[in-house]
Protein backbone atom coordinates (compact mmCIF):
# COMPACT_ATOMS: atom_id res chain seq x y z
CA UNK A 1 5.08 -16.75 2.51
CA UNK A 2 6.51 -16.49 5.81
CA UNK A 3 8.38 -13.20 5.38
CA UNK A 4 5.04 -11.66 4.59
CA UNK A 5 3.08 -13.21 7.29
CA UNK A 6 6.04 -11.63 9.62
CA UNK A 7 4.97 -8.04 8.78
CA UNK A 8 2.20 -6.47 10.31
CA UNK A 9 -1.11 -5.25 8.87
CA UNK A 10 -0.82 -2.84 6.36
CA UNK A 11 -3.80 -0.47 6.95
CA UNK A 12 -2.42 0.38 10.25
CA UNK A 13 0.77 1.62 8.35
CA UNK A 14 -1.39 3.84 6.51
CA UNK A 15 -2.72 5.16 10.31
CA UNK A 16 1.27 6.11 10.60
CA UNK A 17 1.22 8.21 7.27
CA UNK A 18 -1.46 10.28 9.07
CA UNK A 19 0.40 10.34 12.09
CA UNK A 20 3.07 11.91 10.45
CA UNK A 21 1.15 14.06 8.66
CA UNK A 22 -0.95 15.33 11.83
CA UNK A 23 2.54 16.07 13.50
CA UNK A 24 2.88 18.92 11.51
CA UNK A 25 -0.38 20.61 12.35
CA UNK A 26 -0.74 23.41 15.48
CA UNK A 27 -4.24 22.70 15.37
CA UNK A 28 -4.21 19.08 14.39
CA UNK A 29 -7.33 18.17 16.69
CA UNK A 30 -9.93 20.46 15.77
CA UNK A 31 -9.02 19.99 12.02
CA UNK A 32 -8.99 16.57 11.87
CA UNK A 33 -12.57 16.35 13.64
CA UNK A 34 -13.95 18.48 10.92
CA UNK A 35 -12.04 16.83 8.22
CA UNK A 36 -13.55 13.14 9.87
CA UNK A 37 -17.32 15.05 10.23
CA UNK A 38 -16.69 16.19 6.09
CA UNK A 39 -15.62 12.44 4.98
CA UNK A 40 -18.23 10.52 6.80
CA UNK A 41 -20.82 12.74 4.84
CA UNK A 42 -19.36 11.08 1.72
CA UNK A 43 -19.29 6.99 2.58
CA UNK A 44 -21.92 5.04 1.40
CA UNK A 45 -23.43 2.89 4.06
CA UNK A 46 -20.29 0.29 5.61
CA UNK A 47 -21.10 -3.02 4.41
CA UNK A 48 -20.61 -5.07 7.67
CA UNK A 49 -18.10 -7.77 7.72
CA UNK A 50 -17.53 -11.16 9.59
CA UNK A 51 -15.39 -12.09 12.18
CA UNK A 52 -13.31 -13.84 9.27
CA UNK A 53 -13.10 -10.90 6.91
CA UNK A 54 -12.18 -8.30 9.34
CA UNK A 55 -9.30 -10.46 10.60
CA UNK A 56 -8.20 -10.71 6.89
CA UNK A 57 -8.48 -7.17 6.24
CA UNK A 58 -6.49 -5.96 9.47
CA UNK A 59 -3.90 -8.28 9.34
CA UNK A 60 -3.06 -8.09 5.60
CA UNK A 61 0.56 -7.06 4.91
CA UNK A 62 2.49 -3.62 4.85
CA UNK A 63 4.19 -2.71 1.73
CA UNK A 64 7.67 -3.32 3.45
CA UNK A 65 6.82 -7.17 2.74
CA UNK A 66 7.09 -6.73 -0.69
CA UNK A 67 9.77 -3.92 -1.39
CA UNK A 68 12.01 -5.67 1.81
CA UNK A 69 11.69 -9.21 -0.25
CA UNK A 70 12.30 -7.24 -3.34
CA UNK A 71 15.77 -5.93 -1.11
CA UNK A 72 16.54 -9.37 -0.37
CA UNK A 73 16.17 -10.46 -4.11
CA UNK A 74 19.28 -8.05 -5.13
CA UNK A 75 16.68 -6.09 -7.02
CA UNK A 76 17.45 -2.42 -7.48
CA UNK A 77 15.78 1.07 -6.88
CA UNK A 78 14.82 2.28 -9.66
CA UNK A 79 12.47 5.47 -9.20
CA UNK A 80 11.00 5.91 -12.46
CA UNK A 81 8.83 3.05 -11.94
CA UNK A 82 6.93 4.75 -8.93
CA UNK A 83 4.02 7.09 -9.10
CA UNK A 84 5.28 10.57 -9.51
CA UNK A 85 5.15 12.53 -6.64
CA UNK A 86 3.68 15.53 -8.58
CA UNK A 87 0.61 13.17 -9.15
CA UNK A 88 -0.75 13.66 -5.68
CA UNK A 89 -2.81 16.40 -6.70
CA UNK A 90 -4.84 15.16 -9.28
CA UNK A 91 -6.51 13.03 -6.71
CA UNK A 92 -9.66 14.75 -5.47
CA UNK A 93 -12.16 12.17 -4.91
CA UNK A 94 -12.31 10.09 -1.84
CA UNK A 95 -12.24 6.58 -4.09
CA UNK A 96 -8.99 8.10 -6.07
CA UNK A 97 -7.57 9.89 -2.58
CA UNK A 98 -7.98 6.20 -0.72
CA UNK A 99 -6.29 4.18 -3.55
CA UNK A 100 -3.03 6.76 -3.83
CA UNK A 101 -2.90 6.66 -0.12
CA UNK A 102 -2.08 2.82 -0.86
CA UNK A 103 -0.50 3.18 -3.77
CA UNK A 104 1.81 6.47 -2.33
CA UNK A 105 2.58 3.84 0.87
CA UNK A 106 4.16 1.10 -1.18
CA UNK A 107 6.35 3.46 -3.15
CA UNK A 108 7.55 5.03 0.06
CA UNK A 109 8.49 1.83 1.49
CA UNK A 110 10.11 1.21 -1.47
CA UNK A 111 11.94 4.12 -1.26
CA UNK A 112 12.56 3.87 2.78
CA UNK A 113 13.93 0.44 2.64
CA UNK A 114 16.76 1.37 -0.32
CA UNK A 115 17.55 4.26 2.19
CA UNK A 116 16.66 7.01 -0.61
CA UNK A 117 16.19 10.11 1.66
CA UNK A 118 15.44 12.56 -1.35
CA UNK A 119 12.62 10.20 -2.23
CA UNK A 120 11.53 8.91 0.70
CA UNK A 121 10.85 12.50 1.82
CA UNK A 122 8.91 13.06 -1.16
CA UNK A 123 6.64 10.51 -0.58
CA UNK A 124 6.27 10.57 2.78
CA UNK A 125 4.97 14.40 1.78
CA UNK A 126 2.58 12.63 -0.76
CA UNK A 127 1.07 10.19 1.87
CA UNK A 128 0.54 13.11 4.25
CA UNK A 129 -1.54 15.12 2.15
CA UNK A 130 -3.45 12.46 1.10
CA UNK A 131 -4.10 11.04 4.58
CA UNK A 132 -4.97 14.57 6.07
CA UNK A 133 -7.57 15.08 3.16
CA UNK A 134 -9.51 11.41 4.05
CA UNK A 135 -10.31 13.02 7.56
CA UNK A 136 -8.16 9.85 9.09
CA UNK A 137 -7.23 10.27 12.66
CA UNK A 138 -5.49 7.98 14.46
CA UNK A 139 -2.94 7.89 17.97
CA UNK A 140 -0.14 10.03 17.21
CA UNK A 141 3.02 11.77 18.99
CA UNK A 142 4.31 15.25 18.03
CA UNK A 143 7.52 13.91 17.95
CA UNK A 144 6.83 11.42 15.69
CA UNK A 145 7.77 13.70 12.35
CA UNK A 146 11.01 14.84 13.69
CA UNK A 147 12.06 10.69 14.75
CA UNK A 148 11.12 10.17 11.19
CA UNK A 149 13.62 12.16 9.68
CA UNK A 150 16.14 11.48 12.44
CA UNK A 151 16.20 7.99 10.97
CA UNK A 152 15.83 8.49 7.25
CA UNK A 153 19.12 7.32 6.54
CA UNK A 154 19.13 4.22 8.83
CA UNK A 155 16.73 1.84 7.96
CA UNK A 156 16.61 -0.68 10.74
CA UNK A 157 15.46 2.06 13.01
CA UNK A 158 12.74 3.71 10.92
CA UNK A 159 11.40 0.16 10.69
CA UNK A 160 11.78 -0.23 14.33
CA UNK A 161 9.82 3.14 14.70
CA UNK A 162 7.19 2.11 12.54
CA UNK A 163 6.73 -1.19 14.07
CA UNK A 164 5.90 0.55 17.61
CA UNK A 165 3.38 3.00 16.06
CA UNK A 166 1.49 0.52 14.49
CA UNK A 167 0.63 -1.68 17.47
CA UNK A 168 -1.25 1.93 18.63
CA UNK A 169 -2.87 2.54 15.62
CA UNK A 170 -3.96 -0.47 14.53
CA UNK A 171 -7.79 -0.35 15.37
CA UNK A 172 -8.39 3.15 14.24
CA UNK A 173 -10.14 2.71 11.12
CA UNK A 174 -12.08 -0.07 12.24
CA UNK A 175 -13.38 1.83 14.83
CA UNK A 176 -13.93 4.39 12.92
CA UNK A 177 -15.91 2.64 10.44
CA UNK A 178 -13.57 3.40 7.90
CA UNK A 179 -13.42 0.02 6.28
CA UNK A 180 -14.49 1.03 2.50
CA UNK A 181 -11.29 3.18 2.75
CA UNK A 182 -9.19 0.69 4.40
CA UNK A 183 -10.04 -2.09 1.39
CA UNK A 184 -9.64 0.86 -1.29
CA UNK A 185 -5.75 1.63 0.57
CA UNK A 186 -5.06 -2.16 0.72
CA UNK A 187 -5.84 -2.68 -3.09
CA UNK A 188 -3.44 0.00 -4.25
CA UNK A 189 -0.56 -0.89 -2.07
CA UNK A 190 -1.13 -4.36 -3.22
CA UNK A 191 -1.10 -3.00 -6.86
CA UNK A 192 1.78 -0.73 -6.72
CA UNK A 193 3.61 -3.46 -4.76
CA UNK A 194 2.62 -6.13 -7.19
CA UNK A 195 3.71 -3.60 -10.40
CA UNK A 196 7.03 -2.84 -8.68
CA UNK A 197 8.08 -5.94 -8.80
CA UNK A 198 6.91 -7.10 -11.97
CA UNK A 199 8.67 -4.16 -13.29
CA UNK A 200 12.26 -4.67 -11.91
CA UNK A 201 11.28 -8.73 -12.65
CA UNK A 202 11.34 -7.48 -17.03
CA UNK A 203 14.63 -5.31 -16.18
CA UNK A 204 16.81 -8.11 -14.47
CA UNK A 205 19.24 -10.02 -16.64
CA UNK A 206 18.44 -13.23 -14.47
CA UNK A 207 14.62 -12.51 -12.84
CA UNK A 208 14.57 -15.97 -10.96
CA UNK A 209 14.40 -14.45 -7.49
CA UNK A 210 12.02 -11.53 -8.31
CA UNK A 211 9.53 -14.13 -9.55
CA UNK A 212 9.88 -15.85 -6.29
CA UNK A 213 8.81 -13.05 -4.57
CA UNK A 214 6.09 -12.56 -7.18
CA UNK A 215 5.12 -15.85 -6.58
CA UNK A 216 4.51 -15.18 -2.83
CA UNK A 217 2.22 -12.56 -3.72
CA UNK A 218 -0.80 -15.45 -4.49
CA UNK A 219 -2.17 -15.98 -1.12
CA UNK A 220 -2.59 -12.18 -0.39
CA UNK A 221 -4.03 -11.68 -3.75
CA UNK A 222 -6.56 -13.91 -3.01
CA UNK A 223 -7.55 -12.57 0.64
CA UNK A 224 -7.50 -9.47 -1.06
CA UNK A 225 -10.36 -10.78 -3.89
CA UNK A 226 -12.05 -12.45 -0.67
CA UNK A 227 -12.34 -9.07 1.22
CA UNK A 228 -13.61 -7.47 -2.32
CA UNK A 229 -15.97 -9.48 -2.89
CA UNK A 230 -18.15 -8.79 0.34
CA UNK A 231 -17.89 -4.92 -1.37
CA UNK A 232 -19.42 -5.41 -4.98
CA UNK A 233 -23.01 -3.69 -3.90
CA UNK A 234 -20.49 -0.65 -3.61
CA UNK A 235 -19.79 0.53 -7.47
CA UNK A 236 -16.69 2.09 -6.61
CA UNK A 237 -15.21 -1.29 -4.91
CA UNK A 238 -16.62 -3.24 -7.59
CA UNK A 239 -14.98 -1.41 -10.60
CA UNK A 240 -11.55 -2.01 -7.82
CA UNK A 241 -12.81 -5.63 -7.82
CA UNK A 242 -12.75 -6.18 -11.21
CA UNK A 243 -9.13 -4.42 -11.72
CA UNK A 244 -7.63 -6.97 -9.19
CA UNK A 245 -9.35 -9.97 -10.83
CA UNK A 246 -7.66 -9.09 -13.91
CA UNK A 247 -3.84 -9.96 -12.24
CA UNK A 248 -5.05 -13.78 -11.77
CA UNK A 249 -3.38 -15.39 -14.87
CA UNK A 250 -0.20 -13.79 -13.23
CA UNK A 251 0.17 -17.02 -11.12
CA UNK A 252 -2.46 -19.11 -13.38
CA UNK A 253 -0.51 -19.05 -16.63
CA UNK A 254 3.11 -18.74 -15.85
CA UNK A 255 4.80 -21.18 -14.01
CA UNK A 256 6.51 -18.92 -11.87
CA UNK A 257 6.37 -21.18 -8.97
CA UNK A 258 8.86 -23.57 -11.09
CA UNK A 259 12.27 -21.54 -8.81
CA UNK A 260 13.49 -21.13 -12.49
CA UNK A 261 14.29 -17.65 -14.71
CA UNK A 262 11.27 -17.34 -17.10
CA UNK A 263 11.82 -15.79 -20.54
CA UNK A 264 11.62 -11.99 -21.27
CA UNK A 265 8.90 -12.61 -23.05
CA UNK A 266 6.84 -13.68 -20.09
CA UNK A 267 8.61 -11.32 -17.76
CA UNK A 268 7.52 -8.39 -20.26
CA UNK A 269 3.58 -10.08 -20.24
CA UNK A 270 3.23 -9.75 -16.73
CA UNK A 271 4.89 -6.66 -16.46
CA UNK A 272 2.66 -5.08 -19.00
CA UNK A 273 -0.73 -6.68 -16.73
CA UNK A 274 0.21 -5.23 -13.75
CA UNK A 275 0.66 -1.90 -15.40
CA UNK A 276 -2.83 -1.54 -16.98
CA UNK A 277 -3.84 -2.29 -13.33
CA UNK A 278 -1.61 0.11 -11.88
CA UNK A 279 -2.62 2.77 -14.58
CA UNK A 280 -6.35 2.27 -13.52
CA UNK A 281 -5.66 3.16 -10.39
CA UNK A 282 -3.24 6.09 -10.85
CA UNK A 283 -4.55 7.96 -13.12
């Protein structure tokens, strides 16, 4: 758990996919005000959260935790596991946009930390779109987009890029009141991270270190079911709620804590969970 307490809080990475996506724009300012003014019209009255909650929710971890664990573990990139790019357009309500945006961020860390340019740039273009279509602003440089691609084939420096953005965007959507979207992005990057490993955890001949890193996953499921919970008077969040729940038995019935290789059969069971998840969220 310490790698992913090491990694910084995942909804401002999302504020960097809009950052990059806002480069791009000559008139980047006056859209994004209207595009902010056209998404407030559609959120439903911000539940307010505590102290506690709002610490949990701004501080829960990037994608890179999981796919740079997943690294570590020897797994491979495999990118027929990740949501197809072509996807992105399917999404056109604010509930499906918010989730993608999550789910869209874990597959391009994925991508970004097994240095896969082609993808990486495809992703990054699916995040963008998404992002500019919430109406989420956030501190940006125009130089940001070309740094990006200037470092697409080093890894340890787009990570080092990232990691400086995100200490300036970091309170955007809270101030913002944009916290319905941030728990909506923060559920699918948990659930595309989550499936992602589950997956390459049924491919490997020996899955022992993959489960450890699904293993690890526990204590942010469980802030993530905390920060859900304080949601279900929203029906959207709740029908997200009760996807999450569903991934419990994952570490309940499983002994994947145990350090040891667990059979295919089990491998292929949670697999198969996280999918139906995944698919609720994707399609």
């Amino acid at each position: 758990m310490k790698a992913l307490t090491q990694i910084q809080s995942g909804v401002a990475l999302v504020a960097l996919f809009l950052v990059i996506a806002l480069s791009g724009c000559n008139n980047a300012t006056n859209n994004n005000q209207k595009a902010n003014a056209a998404a407030a019209d559609t959120i439903k009255k911000e539940v307010t959260l505590n102290p506690e909650l709002k610490t949990i929710l701004y501080s829960f971890p990037t994608p890179f935790a999981v796919t740079t664990m997943l690294e570590k573990a020897k797994a491979g990139f495999v990118f027929d596991i990740t949501n197809p790019p072509a996807n992105v357009g399917k999404y056109t309500t604010e509930m499906s946009k918010s989730l993608n945006l999550g789910v869209y961020s874990a597959d391009l860390c994925y991508s970004a930390t097994y240095n896969r340019t082609d993808e990486t740039n495809k992703f990054l273009a699916c995040t963008n779109k998404l992002a500019d279509e919430l109406g989420i602003a956030g501190v940006y440089d125009k130089s940001l987009l070309e740094r990006i691609k200037k470092y697409n084939n080093n890894k340890d420096s787009l990570v080092g890029l990232i990691s400086k953005v995100l200490s300036q965007s970091n309170d955007f959507l809270t101030k913002n009141n944009r916290n319905q979207v941030s728990v909506l992005i923060a559920a699918g990057g948990f659930a595309e991270g989550l499936y992602l490993a589950a997956s390459l955890g049924e491919m490997a001949k020996d899955n022992t270190k993959i489960m450890a890193v699904i293993a690890g996953l526990k204590d942010n499921h469980m802030k993530l079911l905390t920060i859900l919970e304080a949601y279900r008077s929203d029906e959207n969040i709740e029908r997200v709620a009760d996807e999450i729940l569903k991934l419990k038995p994952i570490w309940d019935s499983y002994n994947i804590e145990s350090g040891k290789k667990i059979p295919q059969q089990k491998a292929t069971e949670i697999s198969k969970l996280t999918e139906s998840v995944r698919l609720a969220f994707i399609k």
